[in-house]
N, C-alpha and C. Protein backbone atom coordinates (compact mmCIF):
# COMPACT_ATOMS: atom_id res chain seq x y z
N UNK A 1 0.86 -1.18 0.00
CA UNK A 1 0.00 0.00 0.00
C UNK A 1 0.90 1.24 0.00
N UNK A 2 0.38 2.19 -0.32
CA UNK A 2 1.56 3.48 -0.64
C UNK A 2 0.49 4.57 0.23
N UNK A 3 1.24 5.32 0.17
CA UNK A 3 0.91 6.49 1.01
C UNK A 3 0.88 7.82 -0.38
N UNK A 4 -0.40 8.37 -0.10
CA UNK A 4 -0.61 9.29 -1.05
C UNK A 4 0.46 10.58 -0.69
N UNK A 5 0.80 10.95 0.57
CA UNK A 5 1.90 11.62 0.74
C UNK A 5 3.33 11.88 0.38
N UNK A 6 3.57 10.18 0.42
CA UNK A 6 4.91 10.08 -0.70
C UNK A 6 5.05 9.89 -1.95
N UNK A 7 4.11 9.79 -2.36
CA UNK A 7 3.62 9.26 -4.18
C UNK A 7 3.43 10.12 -4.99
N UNK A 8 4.69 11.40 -5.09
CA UNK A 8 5.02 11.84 -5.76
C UNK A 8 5.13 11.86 -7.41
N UNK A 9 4.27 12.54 -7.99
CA UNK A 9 3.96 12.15 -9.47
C UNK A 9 4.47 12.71 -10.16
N UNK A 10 5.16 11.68 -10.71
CA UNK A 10 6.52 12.49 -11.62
C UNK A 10 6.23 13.12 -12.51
N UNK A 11 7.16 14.17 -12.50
CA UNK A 11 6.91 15.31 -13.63
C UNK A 11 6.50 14.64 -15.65
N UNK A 12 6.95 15.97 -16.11
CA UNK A 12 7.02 15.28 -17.61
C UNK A 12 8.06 16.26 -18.22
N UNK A 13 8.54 15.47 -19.46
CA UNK A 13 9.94 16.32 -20.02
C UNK A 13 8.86 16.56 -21.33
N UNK A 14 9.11 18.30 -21.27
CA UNK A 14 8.65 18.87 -22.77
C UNK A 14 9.96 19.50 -23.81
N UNK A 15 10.23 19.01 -24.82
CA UNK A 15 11.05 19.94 -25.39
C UNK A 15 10.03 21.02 -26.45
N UNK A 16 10.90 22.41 -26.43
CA UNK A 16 10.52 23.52 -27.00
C UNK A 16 11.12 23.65 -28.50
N UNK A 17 11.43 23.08 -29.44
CA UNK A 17 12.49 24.07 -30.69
C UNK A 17 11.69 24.61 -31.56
N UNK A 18 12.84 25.23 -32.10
CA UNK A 18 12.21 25.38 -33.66
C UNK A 18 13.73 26.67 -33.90
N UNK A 19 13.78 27.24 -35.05
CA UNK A 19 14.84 27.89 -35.72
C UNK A 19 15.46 29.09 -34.94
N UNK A 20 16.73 29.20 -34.97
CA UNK A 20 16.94 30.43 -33.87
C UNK A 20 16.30 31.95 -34.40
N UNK A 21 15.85 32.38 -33.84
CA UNK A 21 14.78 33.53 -34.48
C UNK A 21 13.44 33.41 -34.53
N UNK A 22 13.11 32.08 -34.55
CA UNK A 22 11.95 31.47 -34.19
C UNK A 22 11.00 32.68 -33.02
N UNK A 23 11.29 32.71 -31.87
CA UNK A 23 10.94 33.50 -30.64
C UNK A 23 10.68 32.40 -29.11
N UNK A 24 11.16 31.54 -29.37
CA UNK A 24 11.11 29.96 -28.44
C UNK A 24 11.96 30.71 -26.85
N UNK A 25 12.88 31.22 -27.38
CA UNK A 25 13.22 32.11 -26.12
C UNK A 25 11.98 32.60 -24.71
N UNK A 26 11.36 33.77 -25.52
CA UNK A 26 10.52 34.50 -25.15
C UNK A 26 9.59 34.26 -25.35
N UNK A 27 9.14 32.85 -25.79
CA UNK A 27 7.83 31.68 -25.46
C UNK A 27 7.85 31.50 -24.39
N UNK A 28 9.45 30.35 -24.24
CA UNK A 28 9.08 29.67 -22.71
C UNK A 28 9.19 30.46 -21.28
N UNK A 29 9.64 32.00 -21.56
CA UNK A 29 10.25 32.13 -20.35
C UNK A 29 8.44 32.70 -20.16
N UNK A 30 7.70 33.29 -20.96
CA UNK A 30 6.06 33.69 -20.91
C UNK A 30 5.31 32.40 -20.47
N UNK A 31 5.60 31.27 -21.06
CA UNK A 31 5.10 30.10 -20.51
C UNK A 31 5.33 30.01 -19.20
N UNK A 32 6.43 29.90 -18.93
CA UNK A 32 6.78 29.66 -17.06
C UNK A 32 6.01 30.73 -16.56
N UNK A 33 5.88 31.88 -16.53
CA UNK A 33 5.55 33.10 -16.03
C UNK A 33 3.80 32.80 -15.70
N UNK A 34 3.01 32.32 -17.17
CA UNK A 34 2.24 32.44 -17.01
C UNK A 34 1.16 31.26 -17.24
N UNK A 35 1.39 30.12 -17.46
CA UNK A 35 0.69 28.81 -17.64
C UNK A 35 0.89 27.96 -16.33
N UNK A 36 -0.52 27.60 -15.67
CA UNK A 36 -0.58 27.21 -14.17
C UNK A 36 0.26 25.94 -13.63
N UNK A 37 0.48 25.00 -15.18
CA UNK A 37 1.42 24.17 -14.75
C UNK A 37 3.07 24.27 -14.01
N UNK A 38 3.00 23.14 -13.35
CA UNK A 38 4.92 23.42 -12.68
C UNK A 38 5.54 23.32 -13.75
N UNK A 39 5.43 24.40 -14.40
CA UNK A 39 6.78 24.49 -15.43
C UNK A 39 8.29 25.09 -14.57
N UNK A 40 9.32 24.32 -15.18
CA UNK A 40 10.68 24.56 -14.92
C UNK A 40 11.75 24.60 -16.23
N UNK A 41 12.47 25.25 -16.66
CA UNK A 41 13.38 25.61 -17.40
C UNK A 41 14.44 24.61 -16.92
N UNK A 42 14.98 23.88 -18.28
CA UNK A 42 16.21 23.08 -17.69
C UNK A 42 17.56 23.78 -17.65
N UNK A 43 18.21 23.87 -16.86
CA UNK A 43 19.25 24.41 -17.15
C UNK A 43 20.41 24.22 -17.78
N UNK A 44 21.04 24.30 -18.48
CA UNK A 44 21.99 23.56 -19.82
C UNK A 44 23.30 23.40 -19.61
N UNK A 45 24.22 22.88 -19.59
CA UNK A 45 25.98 22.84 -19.47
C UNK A 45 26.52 23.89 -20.66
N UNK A 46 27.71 24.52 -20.41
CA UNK A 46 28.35 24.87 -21.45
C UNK A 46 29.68 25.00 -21.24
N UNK A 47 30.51 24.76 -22.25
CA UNK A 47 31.70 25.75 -22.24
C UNK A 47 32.09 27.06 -22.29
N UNK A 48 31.39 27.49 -23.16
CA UNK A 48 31.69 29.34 -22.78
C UNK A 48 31.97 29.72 -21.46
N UNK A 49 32.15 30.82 -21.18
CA UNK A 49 32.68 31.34 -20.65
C UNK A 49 31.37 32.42 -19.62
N UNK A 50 31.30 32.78 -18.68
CA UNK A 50 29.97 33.34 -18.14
C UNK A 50 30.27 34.95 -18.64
N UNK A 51 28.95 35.13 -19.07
CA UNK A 51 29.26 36.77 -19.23
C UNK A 51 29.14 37.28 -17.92
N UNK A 52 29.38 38.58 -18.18
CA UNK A 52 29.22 39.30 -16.65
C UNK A 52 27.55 39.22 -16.22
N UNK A 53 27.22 39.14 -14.75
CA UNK A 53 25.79 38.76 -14.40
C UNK A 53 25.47 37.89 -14.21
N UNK A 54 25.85 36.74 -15.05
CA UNK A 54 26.08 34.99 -15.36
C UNK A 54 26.30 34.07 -13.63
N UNK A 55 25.63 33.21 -13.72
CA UNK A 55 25.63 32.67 -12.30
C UNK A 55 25.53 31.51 -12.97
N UNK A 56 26.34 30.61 -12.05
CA UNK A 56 26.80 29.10 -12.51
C UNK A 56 25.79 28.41 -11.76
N UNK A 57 24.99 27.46 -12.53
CA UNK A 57 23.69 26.71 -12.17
C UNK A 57 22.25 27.47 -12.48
N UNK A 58 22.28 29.16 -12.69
CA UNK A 58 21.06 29.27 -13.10
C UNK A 58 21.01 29.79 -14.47
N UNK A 59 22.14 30.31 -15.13
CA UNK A 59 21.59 30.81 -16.49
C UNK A 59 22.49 29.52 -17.30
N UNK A 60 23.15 28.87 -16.80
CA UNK A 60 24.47 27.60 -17.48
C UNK A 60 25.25 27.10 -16.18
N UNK A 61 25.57 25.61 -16.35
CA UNK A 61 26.51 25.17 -15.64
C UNK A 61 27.63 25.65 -16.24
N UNK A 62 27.99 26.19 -15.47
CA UNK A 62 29.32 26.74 -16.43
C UNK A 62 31.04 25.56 -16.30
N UNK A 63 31.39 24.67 -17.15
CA UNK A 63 32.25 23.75 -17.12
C UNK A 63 33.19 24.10 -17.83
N UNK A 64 34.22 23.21 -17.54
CA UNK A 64 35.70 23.56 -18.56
C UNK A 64 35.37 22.85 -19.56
N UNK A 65 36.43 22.68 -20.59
CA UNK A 65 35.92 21.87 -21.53
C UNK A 65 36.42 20.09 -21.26
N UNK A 66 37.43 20.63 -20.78
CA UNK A 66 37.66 19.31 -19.76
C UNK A 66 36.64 18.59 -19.06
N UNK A 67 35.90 19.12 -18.35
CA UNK A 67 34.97 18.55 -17.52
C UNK A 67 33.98 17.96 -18.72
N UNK A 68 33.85 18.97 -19.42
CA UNK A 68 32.27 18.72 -20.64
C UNK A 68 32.56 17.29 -21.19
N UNK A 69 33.87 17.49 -21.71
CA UNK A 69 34.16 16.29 -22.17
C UNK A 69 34.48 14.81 -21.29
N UNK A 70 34.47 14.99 -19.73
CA UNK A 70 34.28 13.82 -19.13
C UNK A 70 33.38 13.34 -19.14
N UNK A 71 32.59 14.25 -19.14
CA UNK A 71 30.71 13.89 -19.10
C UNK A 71 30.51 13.19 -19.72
N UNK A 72 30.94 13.76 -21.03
CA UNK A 72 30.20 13.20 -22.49
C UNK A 72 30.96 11.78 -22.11
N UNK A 73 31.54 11.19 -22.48
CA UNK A 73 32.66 10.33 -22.73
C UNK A 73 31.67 9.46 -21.36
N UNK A 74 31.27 9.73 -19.95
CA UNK A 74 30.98 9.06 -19.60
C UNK A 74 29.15 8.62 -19.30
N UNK A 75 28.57 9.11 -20.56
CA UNK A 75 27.60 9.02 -20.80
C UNK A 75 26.34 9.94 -20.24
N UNK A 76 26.87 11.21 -19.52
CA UNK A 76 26.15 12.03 -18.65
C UNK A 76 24.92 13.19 -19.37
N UNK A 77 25.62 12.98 -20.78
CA UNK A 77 24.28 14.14 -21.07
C UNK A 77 23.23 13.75 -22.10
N UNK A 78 21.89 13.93 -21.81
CA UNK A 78 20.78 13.42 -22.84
C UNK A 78 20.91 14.11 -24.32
N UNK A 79 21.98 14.89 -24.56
CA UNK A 79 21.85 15.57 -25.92
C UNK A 79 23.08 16.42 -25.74
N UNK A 80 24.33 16.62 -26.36
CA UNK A 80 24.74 17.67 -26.71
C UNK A 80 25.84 17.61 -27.83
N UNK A 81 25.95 19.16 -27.98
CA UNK A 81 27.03 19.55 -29.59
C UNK A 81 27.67 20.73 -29.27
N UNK A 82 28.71 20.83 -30.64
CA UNK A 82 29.04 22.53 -30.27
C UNK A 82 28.14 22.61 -31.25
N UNK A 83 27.82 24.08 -30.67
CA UNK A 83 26.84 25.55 -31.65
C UNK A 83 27.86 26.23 -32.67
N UNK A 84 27.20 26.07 -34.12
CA UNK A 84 27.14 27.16 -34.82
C UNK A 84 29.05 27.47 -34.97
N UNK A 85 29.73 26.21 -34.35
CA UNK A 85 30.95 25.82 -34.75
C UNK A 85 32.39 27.09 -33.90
N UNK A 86 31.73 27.41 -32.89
CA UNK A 86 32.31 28.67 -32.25
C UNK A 86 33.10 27.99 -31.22
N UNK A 87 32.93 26.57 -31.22
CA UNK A 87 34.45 25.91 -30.24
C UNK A 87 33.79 26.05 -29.06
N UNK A 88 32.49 26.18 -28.42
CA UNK A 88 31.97 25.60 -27.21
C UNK A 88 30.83 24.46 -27.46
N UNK A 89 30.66 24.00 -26.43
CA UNK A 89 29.90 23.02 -26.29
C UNK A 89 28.47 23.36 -25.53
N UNK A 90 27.31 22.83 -25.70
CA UNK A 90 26.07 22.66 -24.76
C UNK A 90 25.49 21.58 -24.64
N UNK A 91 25.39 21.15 -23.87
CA UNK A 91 24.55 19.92 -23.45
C UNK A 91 23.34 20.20 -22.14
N UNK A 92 22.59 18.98 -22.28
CA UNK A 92 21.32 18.42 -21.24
C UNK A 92 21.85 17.43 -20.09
N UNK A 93 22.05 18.19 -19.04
CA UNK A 93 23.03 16.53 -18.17
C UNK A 93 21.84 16.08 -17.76
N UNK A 94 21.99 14.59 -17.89
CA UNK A 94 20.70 13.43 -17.31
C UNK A 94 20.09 13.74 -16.10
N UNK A 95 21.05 14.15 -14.98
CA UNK A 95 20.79 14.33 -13.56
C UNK A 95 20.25 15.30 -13.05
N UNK A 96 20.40 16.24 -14.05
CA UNK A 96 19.60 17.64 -13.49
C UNK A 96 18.04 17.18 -14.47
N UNK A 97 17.72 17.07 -15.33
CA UNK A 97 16.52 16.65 -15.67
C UNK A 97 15.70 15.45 -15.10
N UNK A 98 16.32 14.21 -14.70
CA UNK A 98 15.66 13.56 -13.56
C UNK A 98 15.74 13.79 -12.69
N UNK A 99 16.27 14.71 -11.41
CA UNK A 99 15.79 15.41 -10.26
C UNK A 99 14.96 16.27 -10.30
N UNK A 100 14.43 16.75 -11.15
CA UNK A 100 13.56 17.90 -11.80
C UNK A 100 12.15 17.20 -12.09
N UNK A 101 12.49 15.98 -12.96
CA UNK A 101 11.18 15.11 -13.07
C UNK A 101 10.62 14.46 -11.53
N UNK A 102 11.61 13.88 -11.02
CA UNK A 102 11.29 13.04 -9.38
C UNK A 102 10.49 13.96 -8.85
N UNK A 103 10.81 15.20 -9.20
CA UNK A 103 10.26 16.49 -7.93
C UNK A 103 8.71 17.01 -8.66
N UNK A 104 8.36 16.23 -9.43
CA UNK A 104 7.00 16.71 -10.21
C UNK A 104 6.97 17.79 -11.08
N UNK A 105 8.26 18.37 -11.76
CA UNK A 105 8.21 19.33 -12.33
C UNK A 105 7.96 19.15 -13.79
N UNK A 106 7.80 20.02 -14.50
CA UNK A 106 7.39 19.57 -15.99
C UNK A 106 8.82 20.54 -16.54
N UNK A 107 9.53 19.47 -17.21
CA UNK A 107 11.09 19.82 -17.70
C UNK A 107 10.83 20.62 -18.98
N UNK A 108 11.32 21.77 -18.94
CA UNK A 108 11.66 22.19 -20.47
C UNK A 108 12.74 22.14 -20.83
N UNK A 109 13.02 21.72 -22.58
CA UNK A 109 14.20 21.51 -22.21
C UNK A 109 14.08 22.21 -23.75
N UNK A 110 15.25 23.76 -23.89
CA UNK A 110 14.78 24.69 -25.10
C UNK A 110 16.27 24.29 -25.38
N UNK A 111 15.93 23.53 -26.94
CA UNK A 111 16.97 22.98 -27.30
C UNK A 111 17.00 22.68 -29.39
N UNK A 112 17.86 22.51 -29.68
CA UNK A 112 17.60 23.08 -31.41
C UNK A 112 17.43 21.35 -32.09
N UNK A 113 17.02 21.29 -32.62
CA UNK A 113 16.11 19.95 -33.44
C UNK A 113 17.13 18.96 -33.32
N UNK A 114 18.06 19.00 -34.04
CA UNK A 114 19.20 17.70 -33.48
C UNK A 114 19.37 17.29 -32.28
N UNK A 115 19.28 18.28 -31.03
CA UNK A 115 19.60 17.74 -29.50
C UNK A 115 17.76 17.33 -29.63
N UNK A 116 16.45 17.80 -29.88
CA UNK A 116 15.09 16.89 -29.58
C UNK A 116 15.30 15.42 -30.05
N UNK A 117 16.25 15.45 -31.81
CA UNK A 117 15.88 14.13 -32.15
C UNK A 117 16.81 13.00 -31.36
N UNK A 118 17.73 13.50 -30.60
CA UNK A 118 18.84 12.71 -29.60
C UNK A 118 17.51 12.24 -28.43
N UNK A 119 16.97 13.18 -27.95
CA UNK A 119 16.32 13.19 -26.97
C UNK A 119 15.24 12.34 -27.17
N UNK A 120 14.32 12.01 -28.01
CA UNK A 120 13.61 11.33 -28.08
C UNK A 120 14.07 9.80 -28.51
N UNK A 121 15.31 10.24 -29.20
CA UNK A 121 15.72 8.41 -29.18
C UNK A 121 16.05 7.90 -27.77
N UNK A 122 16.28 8.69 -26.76
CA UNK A 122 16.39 8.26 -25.47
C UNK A 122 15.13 7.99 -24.93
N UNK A 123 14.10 8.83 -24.91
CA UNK A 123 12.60 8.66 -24.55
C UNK A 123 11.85 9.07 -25.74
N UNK A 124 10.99 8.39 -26.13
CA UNK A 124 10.14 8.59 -26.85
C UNK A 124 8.63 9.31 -26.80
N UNK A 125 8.80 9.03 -25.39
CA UNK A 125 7.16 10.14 -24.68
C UNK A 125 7.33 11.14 -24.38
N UNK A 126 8.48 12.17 -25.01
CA UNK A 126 8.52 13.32 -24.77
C UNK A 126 7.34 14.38 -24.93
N UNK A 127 7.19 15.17 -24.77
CA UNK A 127 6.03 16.29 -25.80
C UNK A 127 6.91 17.18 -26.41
N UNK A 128 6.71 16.93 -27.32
CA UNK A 128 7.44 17.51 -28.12
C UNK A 128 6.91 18.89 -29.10
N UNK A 129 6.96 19.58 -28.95
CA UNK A 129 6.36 21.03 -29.49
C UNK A 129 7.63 22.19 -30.87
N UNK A 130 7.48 22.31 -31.72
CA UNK A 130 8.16 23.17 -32.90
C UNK A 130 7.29 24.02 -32.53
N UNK A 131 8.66 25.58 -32.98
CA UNK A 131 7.65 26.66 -32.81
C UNK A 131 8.34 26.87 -34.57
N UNK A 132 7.26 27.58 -34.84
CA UNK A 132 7.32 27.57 -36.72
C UNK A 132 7.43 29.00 -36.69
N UNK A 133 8.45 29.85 -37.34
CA UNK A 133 8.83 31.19 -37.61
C UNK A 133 7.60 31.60 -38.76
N UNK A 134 6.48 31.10 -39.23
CA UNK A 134 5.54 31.13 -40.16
C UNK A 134 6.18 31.44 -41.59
N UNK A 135 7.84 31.51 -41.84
CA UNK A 135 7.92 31.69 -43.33
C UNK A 135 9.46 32.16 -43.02
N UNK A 136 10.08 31.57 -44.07
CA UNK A 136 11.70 31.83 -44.18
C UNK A 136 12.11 33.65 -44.25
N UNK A 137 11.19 34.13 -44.87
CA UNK A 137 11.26 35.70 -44.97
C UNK A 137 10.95 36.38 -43.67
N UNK A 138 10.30 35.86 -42.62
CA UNK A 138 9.69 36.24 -41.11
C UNK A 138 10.65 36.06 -40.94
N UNK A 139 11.47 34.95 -40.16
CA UNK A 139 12.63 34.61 -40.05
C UNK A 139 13.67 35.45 -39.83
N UNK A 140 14.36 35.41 -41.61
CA UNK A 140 15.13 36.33 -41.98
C UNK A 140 15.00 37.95 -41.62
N UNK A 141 13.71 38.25 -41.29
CA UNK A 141 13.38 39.81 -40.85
C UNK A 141 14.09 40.19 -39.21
N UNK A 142 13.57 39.09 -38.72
CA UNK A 142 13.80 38.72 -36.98
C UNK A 142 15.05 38.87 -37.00
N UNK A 143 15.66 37.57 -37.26
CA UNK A 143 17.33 37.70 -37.16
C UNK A 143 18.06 39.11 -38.04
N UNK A 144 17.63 39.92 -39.05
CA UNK A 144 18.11 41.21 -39.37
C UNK A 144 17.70 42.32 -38.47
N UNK A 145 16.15 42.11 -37.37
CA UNK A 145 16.35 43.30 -36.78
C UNK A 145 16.66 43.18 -35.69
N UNK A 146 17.69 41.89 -35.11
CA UNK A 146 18.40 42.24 -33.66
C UNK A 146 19.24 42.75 -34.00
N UNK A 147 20.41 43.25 -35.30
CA UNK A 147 21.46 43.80 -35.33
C UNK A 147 22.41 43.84 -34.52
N UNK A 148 22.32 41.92 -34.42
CA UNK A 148 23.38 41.95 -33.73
C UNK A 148 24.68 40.42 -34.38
N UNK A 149 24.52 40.35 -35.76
CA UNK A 149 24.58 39.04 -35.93
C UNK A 149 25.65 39.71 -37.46
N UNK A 150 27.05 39.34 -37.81
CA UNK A 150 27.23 39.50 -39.31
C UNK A 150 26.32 38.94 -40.56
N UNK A 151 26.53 39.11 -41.45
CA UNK A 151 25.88 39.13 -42.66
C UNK A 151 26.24 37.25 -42.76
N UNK A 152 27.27 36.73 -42.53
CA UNK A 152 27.80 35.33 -42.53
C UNK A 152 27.17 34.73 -41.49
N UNK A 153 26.77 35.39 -40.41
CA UNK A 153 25.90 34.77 -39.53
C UNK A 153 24.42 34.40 -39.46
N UNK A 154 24.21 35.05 -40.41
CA UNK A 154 22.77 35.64 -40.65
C UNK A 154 22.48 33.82 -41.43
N UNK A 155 23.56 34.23 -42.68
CA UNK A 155 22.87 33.42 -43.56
C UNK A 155 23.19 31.91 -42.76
N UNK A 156 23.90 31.94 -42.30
CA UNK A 156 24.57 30.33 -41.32
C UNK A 156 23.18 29.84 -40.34
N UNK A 157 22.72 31.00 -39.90
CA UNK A 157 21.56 30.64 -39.41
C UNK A 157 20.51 30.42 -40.23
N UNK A 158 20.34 30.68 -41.48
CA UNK A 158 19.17 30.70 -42.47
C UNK A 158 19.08 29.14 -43.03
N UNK A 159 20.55 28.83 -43.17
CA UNK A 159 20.73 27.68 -43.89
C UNK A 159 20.39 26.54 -43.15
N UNK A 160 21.03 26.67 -41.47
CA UNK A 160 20.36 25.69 -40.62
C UNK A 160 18.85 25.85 -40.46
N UNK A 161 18.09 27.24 -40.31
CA UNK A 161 16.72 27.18 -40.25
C UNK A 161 16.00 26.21 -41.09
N UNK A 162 16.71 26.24 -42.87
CA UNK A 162 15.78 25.53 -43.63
C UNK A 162 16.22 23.92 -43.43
N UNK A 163 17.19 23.72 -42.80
CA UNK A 163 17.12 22.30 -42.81
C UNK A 163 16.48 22.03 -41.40
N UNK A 164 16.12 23.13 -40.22
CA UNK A 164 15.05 22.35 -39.36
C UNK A 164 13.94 22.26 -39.56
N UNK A 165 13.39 22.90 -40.52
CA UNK A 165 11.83 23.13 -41.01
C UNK A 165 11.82 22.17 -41.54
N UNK A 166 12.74 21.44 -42.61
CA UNK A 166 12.65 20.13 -43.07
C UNK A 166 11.94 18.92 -41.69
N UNK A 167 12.31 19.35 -40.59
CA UNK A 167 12.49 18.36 -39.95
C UNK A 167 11.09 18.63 -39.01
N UNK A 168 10.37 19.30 -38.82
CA UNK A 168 8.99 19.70 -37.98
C UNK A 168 7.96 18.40 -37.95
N UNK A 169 8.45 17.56 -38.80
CA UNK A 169 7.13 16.22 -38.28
C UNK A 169 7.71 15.58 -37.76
N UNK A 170 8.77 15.76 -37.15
CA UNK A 170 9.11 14.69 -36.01
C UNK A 170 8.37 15.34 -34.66
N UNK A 171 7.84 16.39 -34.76
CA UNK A 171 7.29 16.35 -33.27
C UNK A 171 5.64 16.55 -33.66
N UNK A 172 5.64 16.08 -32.28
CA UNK A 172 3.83 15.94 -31.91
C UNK A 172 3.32 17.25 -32.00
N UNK A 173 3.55 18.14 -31.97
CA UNK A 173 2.88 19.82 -32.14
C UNK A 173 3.45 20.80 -32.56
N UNK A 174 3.13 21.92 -33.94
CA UNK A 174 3.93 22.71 -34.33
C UNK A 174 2.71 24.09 -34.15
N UNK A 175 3.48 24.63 -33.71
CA UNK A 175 2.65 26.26 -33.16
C UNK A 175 3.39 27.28 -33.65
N UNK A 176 2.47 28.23 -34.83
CA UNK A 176 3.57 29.13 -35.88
C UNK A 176 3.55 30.39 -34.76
N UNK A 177 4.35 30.93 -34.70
CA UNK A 177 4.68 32.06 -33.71
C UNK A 177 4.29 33.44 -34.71
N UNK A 178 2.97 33.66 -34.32
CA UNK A 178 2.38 35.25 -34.99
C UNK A 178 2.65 36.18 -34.34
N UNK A 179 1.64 35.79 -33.12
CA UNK A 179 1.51 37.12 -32.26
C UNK A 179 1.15 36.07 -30.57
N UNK A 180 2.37 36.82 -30.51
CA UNK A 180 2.97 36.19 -29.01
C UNK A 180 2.30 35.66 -28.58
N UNK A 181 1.66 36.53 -27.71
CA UNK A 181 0.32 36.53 -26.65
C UNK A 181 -0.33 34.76 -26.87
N UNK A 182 -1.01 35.12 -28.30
CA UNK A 182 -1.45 33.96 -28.88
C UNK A 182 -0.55 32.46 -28.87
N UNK A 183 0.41 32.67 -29.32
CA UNK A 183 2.04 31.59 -29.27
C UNK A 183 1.53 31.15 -27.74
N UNK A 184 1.97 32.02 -26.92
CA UNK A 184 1.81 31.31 -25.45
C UNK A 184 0.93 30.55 -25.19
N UNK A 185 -0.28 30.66 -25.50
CA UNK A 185 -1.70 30.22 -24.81
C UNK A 185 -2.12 29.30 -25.51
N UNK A 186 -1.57 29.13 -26.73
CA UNK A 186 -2.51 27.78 -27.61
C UNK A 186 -0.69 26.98 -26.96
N UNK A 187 0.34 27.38 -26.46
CA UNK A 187 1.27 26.32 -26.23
C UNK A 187 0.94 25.78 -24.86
N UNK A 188 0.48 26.45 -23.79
CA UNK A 188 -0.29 26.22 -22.62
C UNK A 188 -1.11 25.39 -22.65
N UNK A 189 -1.93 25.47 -23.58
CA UNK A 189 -3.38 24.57 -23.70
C UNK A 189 -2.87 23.62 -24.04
N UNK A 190 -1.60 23.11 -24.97
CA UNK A 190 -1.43 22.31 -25.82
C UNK A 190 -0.90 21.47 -24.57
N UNK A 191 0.14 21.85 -23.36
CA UNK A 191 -0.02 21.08 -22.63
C UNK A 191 -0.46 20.92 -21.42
N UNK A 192 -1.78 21.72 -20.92
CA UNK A 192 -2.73 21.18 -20.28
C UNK A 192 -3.08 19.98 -20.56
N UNK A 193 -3.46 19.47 -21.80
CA UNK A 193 -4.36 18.38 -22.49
C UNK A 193 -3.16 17.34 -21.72
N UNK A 194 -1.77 17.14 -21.35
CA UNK A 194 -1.56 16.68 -20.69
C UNK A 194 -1.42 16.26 -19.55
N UNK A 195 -2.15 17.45 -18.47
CA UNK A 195 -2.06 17.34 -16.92
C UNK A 195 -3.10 15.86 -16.55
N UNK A 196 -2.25 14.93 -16.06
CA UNK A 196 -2.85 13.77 -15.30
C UNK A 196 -3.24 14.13 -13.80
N UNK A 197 -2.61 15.00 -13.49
CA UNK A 197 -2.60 14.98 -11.97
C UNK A 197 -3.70 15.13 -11.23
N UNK A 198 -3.81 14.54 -10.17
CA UNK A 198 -5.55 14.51 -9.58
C UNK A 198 -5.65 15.78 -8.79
N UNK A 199 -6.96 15.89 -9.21
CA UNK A 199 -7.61 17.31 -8.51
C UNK A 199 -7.27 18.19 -9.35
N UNK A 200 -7.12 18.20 -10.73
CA UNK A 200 -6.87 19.52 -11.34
C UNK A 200 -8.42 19.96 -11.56
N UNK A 201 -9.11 19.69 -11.96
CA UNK A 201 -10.40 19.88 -12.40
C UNK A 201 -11.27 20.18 -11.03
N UNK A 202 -11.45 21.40 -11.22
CA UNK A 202 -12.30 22.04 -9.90
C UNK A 202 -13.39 23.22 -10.83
């Protein structure tokens, strides 16, 4: 017999992607803010270096590359690569996402289509959600008006965008990012339809 006190109901792991420029950023952090579920942000490993402000464990574990690479090598992270070929690394360590699940939290884990399709070959019941930039020219507008990116960067990101759009039916839900507000709330609903937990319905 179990005790409803200790029977802790484990969380669920959602991943977020879709193209950088997309707005998946400033989805999930509106999601946490404002959708009633225990949403939690996973927190990611990297090599870089912390900018100033940067706190080790809440915006990046911040590791050597030494360390990153013990990890890897000893099987510690559910997904990782270097980015965009700049000589650091990011990864998902296993342990911070199953202490996160044990504790009933619902994992996000905002991560770019190659680390989801790693991730789901590890679990397959992920929820898996694409956010769709609604058109390569949207896109391209976004990433030209942060002005903050070279002209070689721009297109480096364009070229990976069109090969993740290739890739959007691998997940269970694609939500085109119009108008924010909207983005948030049909992504909320999308996983309500998953809350098992008893007593939600009042």
């Amino acid at each position: 017999m179990s005790n409803s006190s200790d029977q802790q109901q484990l969380g669920k792991l959602i991943i977020i992607s879709g193209p950088s420029g997309s707005g998946k950023s400033t989805i999930v952090a509106k999601l946490i803010e404002t959708c009633p579920l225990p949403l939690e942000l996973s927190v990611s490993a990297t090599t870089r270096p912390p900018r100033p402000g940067e706190i080790h464990g809440k915006q990046y574990w911040f590791l050597s590359p030494e360390e990153f690479q013990q990890k890897r090598s000893q099987g510690e992270f559910l997904e990782c690569k270097e980015v965009f070929g700049r000589g650091f690394w990011y990864g998902t360590l296993k342990k911070a996402v199953s202490s996160g699940l044990s504790a009933g939290k619902w994992i996000i884990l905002e991560i770019d289509v190659q680390g989801a399709l790693a991730v789901l070959d590890y679990d397959p019941k992920v929820i898996t959600i694409f956010i769709d930039p609604g058109s390569m020219e949207q896109l391209e507008r976004r990433l030209r008006d942060r002005g903050t990116e070279t002209e070689e960067a721009i297109e480096r990101r364009l070229q990976v965008a069109r090969e993740e759009m290739g890739l959007k039916d691998h997940y269970r839900h694609s939500v085109t990012n119009d108008i924010l507000e909207d983005t948030v709330s049909q992504v909320c609903r999308l996983l309500c339809q998953y809350d098992t937990r008893p007593n939600q319905a009042s």
